[in-house]
PDB file of N, CA and C in Angstrom:
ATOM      1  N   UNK A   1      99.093  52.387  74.681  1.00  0.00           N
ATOM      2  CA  UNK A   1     100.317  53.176  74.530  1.00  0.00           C
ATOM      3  C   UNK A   1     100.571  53.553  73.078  1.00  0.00           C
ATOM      4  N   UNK A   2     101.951  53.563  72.903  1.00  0.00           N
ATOM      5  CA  UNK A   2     102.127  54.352  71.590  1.00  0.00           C
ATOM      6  C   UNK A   2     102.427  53.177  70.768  1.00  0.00           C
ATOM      7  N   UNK A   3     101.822  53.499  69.581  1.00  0.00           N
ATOM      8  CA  UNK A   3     102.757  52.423  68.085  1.00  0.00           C
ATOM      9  C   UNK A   3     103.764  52.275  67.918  1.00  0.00           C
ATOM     10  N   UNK A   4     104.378  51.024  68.160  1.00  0.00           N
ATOM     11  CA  UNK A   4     105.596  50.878  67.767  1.00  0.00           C
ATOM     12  C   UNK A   4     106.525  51.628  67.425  1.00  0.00           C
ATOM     13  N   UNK A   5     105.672  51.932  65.657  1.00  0.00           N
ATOM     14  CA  UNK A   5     106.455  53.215  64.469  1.00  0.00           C
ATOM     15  C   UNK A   5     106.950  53.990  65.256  1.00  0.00           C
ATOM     16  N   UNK A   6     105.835  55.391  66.212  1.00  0.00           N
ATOM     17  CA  UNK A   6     106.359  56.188  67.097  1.00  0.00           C
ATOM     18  C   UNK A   6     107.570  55.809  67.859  1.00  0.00           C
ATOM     19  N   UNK A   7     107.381  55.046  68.581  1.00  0.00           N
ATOM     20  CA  UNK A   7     108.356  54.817  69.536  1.00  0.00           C
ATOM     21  C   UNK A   7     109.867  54.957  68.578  1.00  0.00           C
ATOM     22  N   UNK A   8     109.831  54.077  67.693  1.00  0.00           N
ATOM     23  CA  UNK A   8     110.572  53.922  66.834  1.00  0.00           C
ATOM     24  C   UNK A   8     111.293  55.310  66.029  1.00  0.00           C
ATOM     25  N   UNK A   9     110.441  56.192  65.623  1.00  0.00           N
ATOM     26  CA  UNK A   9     110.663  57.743  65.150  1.00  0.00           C
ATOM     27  C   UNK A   9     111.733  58.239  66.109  1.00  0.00           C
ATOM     28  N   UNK A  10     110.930  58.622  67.592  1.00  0.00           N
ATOM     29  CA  UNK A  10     111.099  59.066  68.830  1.00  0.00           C
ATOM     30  C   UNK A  10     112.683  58.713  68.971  1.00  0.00           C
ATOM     31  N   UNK A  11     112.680  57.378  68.862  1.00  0.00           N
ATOM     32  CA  UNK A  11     114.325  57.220  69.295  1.00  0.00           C
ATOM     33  C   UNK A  11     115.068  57.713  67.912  1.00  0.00           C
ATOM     34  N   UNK A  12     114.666  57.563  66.811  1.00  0.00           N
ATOM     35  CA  UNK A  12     115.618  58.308  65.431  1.00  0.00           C
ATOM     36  C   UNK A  12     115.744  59.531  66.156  1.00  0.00           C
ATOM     37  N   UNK A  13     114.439  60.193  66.112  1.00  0.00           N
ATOM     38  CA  UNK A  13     114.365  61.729  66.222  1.00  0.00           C
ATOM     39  C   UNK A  13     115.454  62.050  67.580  1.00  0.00           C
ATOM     40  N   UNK A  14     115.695  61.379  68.750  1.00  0.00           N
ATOM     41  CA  UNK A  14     116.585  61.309  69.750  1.00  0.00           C
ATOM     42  C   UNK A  14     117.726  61.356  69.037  1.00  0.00           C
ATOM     43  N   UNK A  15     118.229  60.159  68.513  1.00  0.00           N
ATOM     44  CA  UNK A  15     119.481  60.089  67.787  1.00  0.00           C
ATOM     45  C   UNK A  15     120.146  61.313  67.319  1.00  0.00           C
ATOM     46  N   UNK A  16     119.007  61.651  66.372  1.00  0.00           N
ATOM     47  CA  UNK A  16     119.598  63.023  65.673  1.00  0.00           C
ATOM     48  C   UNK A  16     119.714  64.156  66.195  1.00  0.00           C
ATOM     49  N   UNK A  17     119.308  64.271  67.595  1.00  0.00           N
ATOM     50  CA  UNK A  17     119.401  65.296  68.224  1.00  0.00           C
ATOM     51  C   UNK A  17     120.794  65.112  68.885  1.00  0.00           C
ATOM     52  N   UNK A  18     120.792  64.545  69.632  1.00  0.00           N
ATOM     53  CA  UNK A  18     122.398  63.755  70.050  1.00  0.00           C
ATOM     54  C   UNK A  18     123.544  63.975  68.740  1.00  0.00           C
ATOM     55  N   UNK A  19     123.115  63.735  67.675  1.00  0.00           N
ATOM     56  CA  UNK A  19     124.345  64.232  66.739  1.00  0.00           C
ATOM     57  C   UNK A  19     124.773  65.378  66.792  1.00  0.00           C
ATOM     58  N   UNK A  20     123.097  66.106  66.355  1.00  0.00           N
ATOM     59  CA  UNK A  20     123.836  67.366  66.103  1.00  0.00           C
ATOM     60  C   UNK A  20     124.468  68.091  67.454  1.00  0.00           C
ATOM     61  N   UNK A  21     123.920  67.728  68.650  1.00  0.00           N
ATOM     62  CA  UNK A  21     124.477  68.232  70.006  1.00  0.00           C
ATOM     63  C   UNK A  21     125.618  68.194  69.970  1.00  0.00           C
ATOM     64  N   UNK A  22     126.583  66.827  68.993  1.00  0.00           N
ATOM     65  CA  UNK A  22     127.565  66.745  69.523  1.00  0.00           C
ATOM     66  C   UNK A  22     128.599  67.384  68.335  1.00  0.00           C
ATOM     67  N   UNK A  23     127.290  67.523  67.355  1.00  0.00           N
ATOM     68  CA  UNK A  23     128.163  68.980  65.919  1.00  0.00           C
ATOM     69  C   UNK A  23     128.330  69.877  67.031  1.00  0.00           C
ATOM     70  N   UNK A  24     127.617  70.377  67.098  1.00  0.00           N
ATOM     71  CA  UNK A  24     127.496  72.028  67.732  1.00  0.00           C
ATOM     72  C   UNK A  24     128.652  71.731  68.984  1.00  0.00           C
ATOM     73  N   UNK A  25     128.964  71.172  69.894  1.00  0.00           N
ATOM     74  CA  UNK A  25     130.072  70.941  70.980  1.00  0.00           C
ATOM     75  C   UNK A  25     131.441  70.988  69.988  1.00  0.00           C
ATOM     76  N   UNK A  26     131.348  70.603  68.972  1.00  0.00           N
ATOM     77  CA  UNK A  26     132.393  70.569  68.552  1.00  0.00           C
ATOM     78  C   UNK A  26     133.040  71.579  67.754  1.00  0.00           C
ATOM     79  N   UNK A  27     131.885  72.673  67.365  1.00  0.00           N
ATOM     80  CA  UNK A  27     132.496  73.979  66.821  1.00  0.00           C
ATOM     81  C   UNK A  27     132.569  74.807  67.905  1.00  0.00           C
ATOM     82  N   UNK A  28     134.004  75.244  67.728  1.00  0.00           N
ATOM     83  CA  UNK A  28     134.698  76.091  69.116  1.00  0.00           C
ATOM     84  C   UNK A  28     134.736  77.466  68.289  1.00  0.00           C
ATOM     85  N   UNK A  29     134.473  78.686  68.740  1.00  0.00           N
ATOM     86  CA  UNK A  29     135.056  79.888  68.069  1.00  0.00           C
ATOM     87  C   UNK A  29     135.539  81.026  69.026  1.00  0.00           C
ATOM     88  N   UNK A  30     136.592  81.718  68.748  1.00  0.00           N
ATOM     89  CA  UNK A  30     137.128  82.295  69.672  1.00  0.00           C
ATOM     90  C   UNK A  30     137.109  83.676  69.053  1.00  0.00           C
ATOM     91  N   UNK A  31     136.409  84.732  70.461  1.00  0.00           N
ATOM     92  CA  UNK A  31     136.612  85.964  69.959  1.00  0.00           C
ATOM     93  C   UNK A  31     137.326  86.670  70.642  1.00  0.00           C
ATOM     94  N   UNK A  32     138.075  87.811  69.862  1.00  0.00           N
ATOM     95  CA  UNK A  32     138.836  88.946  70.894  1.00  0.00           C
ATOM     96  C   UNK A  32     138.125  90.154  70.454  1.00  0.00           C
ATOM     97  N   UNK A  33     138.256  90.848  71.557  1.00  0.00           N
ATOM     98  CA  UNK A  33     137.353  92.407  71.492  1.00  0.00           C
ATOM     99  C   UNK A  33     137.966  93.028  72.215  1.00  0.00           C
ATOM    100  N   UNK A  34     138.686  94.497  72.575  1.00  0.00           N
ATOM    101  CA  UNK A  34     138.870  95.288  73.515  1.00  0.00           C
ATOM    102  C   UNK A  34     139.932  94.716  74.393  1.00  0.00           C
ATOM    103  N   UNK A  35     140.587  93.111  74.426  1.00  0.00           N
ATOM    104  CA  UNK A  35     141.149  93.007  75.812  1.00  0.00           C
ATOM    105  C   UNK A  35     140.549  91.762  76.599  1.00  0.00           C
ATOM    106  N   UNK A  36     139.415  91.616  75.896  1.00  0.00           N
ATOM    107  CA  UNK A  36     138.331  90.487  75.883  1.00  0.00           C
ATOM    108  C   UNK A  36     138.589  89.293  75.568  1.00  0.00           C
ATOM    109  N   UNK A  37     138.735  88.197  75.843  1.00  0.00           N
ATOM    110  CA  UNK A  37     139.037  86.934  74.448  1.00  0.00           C
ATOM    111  C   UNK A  37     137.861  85.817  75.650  1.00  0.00           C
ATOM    112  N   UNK A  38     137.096  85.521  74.480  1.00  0.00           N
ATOM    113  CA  UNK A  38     136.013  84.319  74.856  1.00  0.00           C
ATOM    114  C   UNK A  38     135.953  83.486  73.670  1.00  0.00           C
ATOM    115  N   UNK A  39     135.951  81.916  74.507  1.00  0.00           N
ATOM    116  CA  UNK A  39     136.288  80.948  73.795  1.00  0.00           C
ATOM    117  C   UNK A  39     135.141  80.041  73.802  1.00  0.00           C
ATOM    118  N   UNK A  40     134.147  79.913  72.995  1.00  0.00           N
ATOM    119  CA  UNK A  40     132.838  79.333  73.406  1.00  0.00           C
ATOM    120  C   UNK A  40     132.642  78.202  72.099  1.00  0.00           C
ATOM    121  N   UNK A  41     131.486  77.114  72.657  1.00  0.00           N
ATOM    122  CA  UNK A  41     130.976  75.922  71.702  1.00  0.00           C
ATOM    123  C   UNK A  41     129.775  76.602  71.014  1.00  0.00           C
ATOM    124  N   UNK A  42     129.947  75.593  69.744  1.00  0.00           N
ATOM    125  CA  UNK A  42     128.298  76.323  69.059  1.00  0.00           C
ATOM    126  C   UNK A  42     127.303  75.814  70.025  1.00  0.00           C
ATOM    127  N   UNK A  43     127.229  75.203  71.267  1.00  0.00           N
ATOM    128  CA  UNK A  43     126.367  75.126  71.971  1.00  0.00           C
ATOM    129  C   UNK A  43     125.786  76.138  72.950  1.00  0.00           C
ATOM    130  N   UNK A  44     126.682  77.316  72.589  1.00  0.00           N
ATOM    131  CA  UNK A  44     126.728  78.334  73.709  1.00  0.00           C
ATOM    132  C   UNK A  44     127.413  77.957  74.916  1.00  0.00           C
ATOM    133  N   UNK A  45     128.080  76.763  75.419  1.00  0.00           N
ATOM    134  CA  UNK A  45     128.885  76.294  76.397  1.00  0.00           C
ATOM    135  C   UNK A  45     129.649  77.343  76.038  1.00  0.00           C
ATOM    136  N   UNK A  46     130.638  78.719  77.002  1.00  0.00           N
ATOM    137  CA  UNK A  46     131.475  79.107  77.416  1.00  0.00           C
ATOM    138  C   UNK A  46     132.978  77.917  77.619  1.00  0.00           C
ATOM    139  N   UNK A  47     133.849  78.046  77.047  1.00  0.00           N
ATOM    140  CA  UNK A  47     135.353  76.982  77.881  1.00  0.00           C
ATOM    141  C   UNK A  47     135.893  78.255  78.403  1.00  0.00           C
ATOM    142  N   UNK A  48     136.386  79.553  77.845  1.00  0.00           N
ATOM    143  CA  UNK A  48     137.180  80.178  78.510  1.00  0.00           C
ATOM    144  C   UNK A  48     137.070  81.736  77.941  1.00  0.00           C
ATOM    145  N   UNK A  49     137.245  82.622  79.681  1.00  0.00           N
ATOM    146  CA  UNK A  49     137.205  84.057  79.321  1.00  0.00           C
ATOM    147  C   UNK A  49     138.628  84.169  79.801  1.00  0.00           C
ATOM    148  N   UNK A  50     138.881  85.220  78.934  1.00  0.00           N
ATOM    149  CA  UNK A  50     139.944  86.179  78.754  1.00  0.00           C
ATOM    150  C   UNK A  50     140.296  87.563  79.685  1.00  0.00           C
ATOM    151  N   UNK A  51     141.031  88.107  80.150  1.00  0.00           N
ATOM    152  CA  UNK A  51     140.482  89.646  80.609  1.00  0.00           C
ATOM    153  C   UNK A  51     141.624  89.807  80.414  1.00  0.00           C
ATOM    154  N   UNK A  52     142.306  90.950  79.636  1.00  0.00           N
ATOM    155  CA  UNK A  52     143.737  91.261  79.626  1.00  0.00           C
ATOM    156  C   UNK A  52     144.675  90.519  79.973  1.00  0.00           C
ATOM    157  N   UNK A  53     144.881  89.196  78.935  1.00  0.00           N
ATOM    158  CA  UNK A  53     145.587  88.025  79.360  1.00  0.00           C
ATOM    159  C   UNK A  53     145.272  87.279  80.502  1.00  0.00           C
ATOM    160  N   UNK A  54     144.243  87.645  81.547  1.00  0.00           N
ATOM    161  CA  UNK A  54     144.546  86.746  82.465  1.00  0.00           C
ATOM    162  C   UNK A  54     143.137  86.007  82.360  1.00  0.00           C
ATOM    163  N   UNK A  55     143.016  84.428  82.790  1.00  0.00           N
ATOM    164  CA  UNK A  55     141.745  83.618  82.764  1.00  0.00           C
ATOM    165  C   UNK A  55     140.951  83.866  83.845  1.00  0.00           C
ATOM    166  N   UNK A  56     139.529  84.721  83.473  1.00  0.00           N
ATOM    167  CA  UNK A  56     138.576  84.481  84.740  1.00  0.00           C
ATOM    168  C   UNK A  56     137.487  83.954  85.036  1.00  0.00           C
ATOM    169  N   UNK A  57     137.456  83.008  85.611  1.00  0.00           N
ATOM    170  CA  UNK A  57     136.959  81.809  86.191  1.00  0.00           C
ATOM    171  C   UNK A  57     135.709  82.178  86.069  1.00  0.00           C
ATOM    172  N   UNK A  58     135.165  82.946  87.466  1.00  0.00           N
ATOM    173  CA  UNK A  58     134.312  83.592  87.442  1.00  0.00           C
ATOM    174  C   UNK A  58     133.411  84.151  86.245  1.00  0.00           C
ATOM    175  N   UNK A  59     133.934  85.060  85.477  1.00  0.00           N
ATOM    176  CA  UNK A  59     132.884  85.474  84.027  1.00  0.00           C
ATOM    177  C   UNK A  59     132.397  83.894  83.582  1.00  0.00           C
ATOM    178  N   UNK A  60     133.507  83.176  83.095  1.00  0.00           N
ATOM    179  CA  UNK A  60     133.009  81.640  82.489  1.00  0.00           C
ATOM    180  C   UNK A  60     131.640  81.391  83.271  1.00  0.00           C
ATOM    181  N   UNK A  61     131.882  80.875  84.782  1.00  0.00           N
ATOM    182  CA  UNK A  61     130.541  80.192  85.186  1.00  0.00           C
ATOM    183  C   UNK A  61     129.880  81.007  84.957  1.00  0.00           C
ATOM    184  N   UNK A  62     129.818  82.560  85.473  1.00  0.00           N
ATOM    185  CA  UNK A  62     128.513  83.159  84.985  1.00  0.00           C
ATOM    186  C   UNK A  62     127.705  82.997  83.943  1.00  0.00           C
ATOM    187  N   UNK A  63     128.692  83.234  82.560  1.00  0.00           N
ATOM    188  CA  UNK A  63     127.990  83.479  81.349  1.00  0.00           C
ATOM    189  C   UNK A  63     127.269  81.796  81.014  1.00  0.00           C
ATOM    190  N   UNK A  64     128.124  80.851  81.833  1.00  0.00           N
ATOM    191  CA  UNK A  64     127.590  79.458  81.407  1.00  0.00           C
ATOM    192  C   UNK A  64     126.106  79.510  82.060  1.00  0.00           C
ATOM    193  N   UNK A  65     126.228  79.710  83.438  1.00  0.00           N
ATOM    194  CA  UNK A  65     124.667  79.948  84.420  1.00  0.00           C
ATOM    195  C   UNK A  65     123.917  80.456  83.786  1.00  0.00           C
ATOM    196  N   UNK A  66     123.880  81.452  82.985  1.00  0.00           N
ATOM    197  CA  UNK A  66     123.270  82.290  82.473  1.00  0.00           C
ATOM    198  C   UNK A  66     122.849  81.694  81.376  1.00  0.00           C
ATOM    199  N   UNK A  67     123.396  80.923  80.221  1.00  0.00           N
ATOM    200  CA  UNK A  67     123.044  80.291  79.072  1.00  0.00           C
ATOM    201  C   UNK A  67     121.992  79.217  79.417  1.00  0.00           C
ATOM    202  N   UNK A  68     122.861  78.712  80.779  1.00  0.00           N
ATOM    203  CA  UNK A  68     121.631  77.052  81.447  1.00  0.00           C
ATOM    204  C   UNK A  68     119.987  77.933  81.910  1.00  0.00           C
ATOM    205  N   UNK A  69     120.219  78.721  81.915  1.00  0.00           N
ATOM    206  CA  UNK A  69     118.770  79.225  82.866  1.00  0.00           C
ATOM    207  C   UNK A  69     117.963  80.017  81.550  1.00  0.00           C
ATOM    208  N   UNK A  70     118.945  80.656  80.511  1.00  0.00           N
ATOM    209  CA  UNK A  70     117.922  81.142  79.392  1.00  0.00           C
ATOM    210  C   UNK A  70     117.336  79.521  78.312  1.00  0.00           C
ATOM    211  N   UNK A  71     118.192  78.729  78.940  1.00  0.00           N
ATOM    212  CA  UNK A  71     117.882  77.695  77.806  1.00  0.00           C
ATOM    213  C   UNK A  71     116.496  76.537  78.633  1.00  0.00           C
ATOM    214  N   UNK A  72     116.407  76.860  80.122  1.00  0.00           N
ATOM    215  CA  UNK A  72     115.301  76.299  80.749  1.00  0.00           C
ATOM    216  C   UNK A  72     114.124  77.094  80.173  1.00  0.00           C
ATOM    217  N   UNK A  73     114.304  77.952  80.338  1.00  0.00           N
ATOM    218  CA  UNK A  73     112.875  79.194  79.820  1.00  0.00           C
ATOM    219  C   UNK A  73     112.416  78.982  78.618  1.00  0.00           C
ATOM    220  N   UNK A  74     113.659  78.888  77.727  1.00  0.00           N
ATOM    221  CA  UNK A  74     113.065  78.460  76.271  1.00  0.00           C
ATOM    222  C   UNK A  74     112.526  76.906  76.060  1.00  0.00           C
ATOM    223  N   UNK A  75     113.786  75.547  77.286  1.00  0.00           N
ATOM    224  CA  UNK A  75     112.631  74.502  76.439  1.00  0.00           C
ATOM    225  C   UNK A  75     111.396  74.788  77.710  1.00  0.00           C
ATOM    226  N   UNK A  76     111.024  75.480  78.698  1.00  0.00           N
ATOM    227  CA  UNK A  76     109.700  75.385  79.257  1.00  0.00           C
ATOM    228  C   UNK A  76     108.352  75.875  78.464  1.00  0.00           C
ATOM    229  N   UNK A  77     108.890  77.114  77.659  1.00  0.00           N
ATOM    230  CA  UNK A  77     107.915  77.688  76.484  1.00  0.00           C
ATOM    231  C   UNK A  77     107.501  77.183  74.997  1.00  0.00           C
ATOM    232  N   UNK A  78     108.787  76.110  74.600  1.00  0.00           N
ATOM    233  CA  UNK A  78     108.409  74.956  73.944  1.00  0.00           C
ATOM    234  C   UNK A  78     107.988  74.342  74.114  1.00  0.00           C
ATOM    235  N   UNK A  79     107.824  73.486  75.595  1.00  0.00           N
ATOM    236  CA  UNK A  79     107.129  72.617  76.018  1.00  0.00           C
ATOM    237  C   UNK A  79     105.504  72.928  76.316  1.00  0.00           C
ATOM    238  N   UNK A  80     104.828  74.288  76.573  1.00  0.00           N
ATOM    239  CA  UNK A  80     103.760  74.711  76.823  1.00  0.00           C
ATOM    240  C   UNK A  80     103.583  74.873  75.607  1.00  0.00           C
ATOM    241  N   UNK A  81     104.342  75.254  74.497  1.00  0.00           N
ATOM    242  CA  UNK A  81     103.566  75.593  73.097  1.00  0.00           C
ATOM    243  C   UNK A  81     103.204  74.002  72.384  1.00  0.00           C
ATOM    244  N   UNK A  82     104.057  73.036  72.946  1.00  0.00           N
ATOM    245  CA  UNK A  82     103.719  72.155  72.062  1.00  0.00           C
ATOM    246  C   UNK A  82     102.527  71.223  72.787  1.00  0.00           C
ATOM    247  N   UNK A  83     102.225  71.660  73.969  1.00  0.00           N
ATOM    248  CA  UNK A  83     101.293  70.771  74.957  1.00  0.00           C
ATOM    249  C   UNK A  83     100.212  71.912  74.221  1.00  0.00           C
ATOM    250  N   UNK A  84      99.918  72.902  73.601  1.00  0.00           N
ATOM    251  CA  UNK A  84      98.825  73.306  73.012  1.00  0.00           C
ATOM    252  C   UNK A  84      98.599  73.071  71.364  1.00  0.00           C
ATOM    253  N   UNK A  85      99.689  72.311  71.027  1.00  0.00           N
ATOM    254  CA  UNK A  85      99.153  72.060  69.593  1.00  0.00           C
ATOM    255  C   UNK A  85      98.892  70.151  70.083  1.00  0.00           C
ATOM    256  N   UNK A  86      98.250  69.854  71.653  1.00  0.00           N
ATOM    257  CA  UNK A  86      98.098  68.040  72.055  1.00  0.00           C
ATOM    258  C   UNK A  86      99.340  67.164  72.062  1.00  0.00           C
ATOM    259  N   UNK A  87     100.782  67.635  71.742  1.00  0.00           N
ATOM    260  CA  UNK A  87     102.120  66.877  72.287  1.00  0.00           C
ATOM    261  C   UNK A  87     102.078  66.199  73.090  1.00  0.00           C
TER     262      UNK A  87
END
């Protein structure tokens, strides 16, 4: 199996990913456009759409679905790029 050290890295390198996950959750920024107002994490997590004052539910899950399924694609193409440099 693996050396210790590794193992050892592996969980730092975990750690620090977990931090910054939980930087990025924690910067909220809110935009208005047109009538528009979206309220999203630096994680790309969506909390809340806007539509001419009123909250719609609907846009939120979408745009969230939509972030979860572009963010499978990207770690699946990380994961094939790094299984070709032997990961």
């Amino acid at each position: 199996g693996l050396p210790f050290g590794n193992v050892k890295k592996l969980y730092e390198l975990k750690k620090r990913a977990d931090d910054m996950k939980k930087q990025m959750e924690a910067i909220v920024v809110e935009v208005e456009e047109k009538g528009i107002k979206v309220v999203m994490q630096g994680d790309n997590h969506v909390q809340e759409v806007w539509v001419d004052g009123e909250l719609d539910v609907r846009l939120k899950e979408a745009f969230n679905k939509a972030v979860k399924e572009a963010q499978k694609k990207v770690a699946h193409k990380m994961q094939v790029q790094m299984g070709d440099f032997g990961f």
